[in-house]
ModelCIF file with pLDDT and N, C-alpha, C, O atoms, coordinates in Angstrom:
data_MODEL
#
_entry.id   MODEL 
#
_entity.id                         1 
_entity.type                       polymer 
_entity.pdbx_number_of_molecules   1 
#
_entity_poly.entity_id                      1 
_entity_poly.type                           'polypeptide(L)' 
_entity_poly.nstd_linkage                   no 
_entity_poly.nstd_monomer                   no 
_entity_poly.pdbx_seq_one_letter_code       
;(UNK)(UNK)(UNK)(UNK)(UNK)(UNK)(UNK)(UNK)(UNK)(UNK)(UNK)(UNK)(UNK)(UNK)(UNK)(UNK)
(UNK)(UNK)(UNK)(UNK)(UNK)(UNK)(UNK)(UNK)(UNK)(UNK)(UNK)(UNK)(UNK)(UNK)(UNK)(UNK)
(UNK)(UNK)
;
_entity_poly.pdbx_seq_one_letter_code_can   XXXXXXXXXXXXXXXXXXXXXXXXXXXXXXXXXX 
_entity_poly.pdbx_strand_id                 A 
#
loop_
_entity_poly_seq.entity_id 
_entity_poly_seq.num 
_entity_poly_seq.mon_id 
_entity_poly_seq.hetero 
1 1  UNK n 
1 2  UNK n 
1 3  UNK n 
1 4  UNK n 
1 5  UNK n 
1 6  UNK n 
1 7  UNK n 
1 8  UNK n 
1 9  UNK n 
1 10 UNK n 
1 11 UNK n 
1 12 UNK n 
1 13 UNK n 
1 14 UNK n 
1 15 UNK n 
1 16 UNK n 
1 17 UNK n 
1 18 UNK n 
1 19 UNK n 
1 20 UNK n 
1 21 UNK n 
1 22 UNK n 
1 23 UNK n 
1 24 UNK n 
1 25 UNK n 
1 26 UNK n 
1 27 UNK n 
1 28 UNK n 
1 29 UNK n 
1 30 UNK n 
1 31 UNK n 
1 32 UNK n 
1 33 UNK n 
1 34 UNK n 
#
_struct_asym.id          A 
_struct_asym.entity_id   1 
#
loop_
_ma_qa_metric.id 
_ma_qa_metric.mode 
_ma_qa_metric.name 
_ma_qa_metric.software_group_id 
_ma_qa_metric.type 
1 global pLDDT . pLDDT 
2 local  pLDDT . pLDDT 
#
_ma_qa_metric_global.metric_id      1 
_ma_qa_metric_global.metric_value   85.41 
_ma_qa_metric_global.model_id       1 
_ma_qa_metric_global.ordinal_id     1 
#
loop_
_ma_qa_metric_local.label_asym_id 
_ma_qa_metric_local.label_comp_id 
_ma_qa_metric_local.label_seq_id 
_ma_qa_metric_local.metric_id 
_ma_qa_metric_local.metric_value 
_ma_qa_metric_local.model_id 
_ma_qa_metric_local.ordinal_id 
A UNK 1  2 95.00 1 1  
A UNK 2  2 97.00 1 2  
A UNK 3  2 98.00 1 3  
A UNK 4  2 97.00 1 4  
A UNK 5  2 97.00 1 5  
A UNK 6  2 98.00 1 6  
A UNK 7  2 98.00 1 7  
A UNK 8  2 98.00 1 8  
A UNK 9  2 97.00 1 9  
A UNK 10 2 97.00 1 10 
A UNK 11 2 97.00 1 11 
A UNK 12 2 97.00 1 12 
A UNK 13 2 96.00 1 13 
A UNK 14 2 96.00 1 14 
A UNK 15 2 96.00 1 15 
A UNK 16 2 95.00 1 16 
A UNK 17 2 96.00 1 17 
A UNK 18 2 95.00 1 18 
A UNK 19 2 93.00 1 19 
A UNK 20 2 92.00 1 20 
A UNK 21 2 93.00 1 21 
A UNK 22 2 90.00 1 22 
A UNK 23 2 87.00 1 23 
A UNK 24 2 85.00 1 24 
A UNK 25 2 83.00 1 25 
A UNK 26 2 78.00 1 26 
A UNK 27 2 72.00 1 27 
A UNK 28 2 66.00 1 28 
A UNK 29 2 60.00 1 29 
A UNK 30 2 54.00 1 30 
A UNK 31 2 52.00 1 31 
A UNK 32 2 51.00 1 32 
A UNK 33 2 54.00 1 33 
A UNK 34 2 54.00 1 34 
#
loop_
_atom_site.group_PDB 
_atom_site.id 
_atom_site.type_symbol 
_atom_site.label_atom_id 
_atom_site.label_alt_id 
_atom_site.label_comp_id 
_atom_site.label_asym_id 
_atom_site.label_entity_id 
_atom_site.label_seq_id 
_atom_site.pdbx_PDB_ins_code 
_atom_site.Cartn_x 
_atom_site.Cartn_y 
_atom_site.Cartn_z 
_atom_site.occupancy 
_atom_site.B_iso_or_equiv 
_atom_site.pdbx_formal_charge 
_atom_site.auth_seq_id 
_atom_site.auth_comp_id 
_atom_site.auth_asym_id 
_atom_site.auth_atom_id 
_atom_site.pdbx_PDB_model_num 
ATOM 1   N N  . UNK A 1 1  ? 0.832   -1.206 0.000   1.00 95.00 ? 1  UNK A N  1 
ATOM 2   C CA . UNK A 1 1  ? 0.000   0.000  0.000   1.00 95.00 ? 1  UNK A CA 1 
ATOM 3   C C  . UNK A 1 1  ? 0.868   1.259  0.000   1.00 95.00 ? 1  UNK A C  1 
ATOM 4   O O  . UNK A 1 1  ? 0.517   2.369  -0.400  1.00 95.00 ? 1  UNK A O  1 
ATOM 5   N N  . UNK A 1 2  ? 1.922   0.957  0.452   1.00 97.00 ? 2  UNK A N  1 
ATOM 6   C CA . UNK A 1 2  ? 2.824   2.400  1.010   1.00 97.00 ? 2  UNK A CA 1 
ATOM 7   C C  . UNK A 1 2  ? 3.537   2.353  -0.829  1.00 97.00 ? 2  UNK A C  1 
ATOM 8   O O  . UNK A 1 2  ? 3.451   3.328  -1.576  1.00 97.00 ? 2  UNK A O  1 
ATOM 9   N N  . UNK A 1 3  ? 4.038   1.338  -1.139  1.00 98.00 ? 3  UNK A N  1 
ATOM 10  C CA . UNK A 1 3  ? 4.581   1.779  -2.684  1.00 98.00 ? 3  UNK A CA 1 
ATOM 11  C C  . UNK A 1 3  ? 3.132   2.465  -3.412  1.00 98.00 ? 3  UNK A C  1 
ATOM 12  O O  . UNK A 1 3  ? 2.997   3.687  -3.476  1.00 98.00 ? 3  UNK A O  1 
ATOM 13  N N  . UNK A 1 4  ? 2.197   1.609  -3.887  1.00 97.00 ? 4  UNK A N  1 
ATOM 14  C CA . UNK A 1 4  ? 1.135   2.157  -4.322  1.00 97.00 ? 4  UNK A CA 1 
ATOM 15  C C  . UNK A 1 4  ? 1.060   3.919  -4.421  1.00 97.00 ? 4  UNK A C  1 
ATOM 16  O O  . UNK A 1 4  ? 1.051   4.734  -5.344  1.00 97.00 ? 4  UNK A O  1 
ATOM 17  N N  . UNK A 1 5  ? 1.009   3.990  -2.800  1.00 97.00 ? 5  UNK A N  1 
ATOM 18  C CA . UNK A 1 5  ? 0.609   5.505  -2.828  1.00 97.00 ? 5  UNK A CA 1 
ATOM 19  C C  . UNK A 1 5  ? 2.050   6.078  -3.094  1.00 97.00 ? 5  UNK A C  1 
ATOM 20  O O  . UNK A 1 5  ? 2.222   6.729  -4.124  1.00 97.00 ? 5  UNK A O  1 
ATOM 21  N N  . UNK A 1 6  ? 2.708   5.948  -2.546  1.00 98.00 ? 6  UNK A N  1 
ATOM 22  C CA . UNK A 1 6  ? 4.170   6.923  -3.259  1.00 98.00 ? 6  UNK A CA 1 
ATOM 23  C C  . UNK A 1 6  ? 4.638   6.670  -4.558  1.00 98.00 ? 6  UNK A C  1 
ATOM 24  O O  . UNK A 1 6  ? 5.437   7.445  -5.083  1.00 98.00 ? 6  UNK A O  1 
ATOM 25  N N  . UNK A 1 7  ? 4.167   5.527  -5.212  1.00 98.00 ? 7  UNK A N  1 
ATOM 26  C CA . UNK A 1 7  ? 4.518   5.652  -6.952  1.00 98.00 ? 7  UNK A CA 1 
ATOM 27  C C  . UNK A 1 7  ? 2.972   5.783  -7.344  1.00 98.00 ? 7  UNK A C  1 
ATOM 28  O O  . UNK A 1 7  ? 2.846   5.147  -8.390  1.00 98.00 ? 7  UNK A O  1 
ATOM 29  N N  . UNK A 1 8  ? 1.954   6.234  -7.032  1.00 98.00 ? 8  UNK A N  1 
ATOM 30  C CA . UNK A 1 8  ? 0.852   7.257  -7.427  1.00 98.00 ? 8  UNK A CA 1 
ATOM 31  C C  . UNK A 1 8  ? 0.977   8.494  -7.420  1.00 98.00 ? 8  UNK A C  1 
ATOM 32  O O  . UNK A 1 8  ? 0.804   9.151  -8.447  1.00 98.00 ? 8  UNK A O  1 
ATOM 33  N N  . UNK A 1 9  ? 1.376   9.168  -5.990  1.00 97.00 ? 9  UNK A N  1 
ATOM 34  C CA . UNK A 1 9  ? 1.502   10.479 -5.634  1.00 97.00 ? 9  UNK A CA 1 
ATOM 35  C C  . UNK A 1 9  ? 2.552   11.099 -7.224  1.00 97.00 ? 9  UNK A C  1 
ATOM 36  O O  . UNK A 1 9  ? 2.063   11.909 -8.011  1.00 97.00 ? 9  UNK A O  1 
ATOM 37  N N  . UNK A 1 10 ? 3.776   10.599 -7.377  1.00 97.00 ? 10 UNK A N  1 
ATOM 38  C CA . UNK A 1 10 ? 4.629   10.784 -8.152  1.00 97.00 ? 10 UNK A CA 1 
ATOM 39  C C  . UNK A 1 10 ? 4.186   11.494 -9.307  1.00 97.00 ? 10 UNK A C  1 
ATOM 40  O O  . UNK A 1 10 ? 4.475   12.614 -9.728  1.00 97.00 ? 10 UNK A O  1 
ATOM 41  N N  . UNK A 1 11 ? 3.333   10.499 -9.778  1.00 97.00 ? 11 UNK A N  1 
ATOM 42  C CA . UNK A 1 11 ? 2.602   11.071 -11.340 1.00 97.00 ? 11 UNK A CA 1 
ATOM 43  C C  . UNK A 1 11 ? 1.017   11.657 -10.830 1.00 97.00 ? 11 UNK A C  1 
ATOM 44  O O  . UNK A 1 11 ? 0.633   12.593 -11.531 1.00 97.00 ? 11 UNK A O  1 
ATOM 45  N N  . UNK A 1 12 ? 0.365   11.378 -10.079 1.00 97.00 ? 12 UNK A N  1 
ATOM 46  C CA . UNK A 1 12 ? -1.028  11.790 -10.219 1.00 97.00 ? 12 UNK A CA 1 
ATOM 47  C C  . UNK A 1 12 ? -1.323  12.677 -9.035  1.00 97.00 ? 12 UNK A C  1 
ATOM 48  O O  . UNK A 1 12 ? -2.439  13.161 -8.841  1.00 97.00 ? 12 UNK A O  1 
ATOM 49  N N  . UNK A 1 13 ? -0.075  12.911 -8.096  1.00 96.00 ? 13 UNK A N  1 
ATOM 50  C CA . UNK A 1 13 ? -0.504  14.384 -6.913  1.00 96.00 ? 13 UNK A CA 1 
ATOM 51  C C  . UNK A 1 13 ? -0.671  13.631 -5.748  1.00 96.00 ? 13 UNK A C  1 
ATOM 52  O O  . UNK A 1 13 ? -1.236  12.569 -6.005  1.00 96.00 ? 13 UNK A O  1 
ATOM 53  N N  . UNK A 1 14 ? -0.351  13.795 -4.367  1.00 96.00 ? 14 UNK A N  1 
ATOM 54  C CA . UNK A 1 14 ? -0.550  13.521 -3.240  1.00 96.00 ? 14 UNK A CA 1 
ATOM 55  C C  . UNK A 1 14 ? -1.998  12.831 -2.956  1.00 96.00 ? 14 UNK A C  1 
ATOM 56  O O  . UNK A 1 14 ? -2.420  11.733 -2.593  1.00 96.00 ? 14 UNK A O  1 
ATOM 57  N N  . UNK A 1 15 ? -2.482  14.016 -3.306  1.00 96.00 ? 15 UNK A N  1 
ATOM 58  C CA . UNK A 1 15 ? -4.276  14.257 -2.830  1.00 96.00 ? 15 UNK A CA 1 
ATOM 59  C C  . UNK A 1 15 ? -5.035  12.667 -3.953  1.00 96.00 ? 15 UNK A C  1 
ATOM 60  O O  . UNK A 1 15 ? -5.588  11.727 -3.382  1.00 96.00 ? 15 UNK A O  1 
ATOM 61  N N  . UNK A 1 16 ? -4.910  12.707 -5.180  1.00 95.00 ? 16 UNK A N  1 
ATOM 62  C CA . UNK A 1 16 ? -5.100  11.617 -5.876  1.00 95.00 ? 16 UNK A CA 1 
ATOM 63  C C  . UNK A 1 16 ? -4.719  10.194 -5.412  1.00 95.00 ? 16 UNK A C  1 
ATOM 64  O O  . UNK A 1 16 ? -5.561  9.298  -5.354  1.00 95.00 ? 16 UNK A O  1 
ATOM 65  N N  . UNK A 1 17 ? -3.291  9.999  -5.049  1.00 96.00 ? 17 UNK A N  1 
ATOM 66  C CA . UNK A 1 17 ? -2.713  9.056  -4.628  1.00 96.00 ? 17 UNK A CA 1 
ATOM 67  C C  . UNK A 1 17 ? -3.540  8.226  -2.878  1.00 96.00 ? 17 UNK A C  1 
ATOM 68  O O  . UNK A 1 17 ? -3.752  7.036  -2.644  1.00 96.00 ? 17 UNK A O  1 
ATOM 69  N N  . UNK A 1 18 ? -3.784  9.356  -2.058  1.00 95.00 ? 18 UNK A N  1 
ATOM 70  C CA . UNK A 1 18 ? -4.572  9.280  -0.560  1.00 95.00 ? 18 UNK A CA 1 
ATOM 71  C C  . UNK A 1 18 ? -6.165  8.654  -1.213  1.00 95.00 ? 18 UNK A C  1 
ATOM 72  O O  . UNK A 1 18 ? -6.678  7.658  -0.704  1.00 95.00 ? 18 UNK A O  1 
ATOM 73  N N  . UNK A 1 19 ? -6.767  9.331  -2.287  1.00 93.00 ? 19 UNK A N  1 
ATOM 74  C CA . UNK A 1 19 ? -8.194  9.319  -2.233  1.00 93.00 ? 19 UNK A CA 1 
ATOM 75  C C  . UNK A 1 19 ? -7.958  7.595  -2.707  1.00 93.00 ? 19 UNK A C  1 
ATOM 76  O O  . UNK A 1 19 ? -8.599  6.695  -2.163  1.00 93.00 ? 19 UNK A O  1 
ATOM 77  N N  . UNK A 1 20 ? -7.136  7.396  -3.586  1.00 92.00 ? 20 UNK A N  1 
ATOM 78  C CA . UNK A 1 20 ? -6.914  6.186  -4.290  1.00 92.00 ? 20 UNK A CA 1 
ATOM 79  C C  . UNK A 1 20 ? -6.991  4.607  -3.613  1.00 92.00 ? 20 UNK A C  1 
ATOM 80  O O  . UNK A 1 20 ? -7.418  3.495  -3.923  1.00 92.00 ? 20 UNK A O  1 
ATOM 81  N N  . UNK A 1 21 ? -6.249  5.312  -2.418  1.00 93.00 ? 21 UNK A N  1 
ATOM 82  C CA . UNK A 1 21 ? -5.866  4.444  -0.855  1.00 93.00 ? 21 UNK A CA 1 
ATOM 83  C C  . UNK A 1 21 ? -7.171  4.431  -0.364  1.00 93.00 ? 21 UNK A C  1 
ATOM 84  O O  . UNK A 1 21 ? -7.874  3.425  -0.273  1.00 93.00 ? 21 UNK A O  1 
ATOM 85  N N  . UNK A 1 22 ? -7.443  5.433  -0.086  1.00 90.00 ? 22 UNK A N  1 
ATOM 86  C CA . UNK A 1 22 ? -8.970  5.551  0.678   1.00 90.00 ? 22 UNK A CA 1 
ATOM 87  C C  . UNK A 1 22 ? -9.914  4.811  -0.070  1.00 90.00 ? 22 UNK A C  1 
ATOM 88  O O  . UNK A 1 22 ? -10.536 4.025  0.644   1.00 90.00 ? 22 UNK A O  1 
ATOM 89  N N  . UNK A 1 23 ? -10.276 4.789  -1.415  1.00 87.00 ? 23 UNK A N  1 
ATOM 90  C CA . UNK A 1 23 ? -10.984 4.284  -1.758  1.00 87.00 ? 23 UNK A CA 1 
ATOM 91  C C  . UNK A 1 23 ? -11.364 2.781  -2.185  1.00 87.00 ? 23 UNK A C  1 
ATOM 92  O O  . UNK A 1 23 ? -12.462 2.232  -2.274  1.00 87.00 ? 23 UNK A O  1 
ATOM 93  N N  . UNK A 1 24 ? -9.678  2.182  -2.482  1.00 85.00 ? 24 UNK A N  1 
ATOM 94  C CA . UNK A 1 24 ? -9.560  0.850  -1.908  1.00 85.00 ? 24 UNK A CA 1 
ATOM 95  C C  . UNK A 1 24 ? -9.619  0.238  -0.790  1.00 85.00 ? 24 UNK A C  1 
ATOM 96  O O  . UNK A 1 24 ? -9.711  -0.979 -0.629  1.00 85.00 ? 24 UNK A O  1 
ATOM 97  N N  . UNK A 1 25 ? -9.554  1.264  0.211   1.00 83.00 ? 25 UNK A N  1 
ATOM 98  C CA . UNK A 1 25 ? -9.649  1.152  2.016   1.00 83.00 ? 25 UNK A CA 1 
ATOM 99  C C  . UNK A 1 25 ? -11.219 0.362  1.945   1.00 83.00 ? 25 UNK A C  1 
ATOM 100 O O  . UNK A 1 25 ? -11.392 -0.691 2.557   1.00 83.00 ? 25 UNK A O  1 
ATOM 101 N N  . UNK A 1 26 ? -12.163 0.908  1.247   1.00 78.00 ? 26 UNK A N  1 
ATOM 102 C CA . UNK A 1 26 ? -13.362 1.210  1.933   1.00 78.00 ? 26 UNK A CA 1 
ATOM 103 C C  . UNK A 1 26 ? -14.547 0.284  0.754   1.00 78.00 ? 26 UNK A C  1 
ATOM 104 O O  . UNK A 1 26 ? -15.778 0.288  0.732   1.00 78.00 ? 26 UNK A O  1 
ATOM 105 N N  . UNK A 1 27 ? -13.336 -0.590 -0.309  1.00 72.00 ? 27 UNK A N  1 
ATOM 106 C CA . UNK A 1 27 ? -14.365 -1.190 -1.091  1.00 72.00 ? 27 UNK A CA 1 
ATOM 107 C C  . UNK A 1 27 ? -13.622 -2.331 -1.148  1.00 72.00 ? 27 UNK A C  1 
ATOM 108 O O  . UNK A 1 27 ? -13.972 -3.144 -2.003  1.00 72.00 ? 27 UNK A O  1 
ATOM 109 N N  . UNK A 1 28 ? -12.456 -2.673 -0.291  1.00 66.00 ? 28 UNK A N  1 
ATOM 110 C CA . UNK A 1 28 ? -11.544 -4.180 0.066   1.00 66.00 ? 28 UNK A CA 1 
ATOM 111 C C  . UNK A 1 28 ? -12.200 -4.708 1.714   1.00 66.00 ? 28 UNK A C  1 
ATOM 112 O O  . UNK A 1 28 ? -12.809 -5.707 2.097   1.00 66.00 ? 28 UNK A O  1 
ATOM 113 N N  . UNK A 1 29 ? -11.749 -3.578 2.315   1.00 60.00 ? 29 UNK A N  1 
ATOM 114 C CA . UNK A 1 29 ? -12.136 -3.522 3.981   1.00 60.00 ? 29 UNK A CA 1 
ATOM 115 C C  . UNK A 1 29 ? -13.431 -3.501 4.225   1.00 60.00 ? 29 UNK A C  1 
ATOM 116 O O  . UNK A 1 29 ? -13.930 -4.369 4.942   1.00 60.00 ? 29 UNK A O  1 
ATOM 117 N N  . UNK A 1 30 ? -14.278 -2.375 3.594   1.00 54.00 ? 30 UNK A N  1 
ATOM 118 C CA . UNK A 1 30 ? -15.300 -1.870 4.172   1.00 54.00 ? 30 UNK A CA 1 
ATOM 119 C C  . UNK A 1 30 ? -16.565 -2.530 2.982   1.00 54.00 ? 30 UNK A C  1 
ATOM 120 O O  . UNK A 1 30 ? -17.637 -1.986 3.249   1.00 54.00 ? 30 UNK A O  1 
ATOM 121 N N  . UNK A 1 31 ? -16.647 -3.081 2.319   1.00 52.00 ? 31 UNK A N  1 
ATOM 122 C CA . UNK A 1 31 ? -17.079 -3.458 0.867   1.00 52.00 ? 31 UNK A CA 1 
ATOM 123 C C  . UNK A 1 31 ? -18.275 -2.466 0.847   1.00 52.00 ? 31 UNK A C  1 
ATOM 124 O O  . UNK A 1 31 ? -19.472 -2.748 0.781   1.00 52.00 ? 31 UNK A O  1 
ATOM 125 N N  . UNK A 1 32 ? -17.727 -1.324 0.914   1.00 51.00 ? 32 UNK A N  1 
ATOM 126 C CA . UNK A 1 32 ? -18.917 -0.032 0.519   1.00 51.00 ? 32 UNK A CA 1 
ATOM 127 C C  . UNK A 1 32 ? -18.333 0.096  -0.958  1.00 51.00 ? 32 UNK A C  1 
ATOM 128 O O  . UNK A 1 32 ? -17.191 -0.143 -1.350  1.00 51.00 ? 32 UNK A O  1 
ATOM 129 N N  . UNK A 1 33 ? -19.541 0.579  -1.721  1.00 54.00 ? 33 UNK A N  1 
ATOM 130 C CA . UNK A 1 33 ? -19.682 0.867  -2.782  1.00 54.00 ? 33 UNK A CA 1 
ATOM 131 C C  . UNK A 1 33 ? -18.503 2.162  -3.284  1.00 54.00 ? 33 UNK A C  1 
ATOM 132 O O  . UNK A 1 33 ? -18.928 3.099  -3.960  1.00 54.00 ? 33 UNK A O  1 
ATOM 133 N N  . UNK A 1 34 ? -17.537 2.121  -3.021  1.00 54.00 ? 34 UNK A N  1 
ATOM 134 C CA . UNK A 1 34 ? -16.548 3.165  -2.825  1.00 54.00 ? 34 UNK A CA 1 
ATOM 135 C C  . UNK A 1 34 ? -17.075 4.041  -4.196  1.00 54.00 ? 34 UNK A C  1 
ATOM 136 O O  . UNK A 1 34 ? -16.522 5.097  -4.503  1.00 54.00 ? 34 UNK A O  1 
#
């Protein structure tokens, strides 16, 4: 997860890279309709 978001952030912005995380957070973990 930690590569993911730091070779996301790289090309697509911090903020992109977090929502990206978050949103796999919450449709792996949480199986909400992310």
């Amino acid at each position: 997860k930690v590569l993911a978001t730091e070779a996301t952030a790289l090309l697509h912005g911090r903020a992109k890279a977090q929502e990206a995380a978050e949103t796999a957070r919450r449709a792996f973990e949480d199986g909400a309709q992310a």
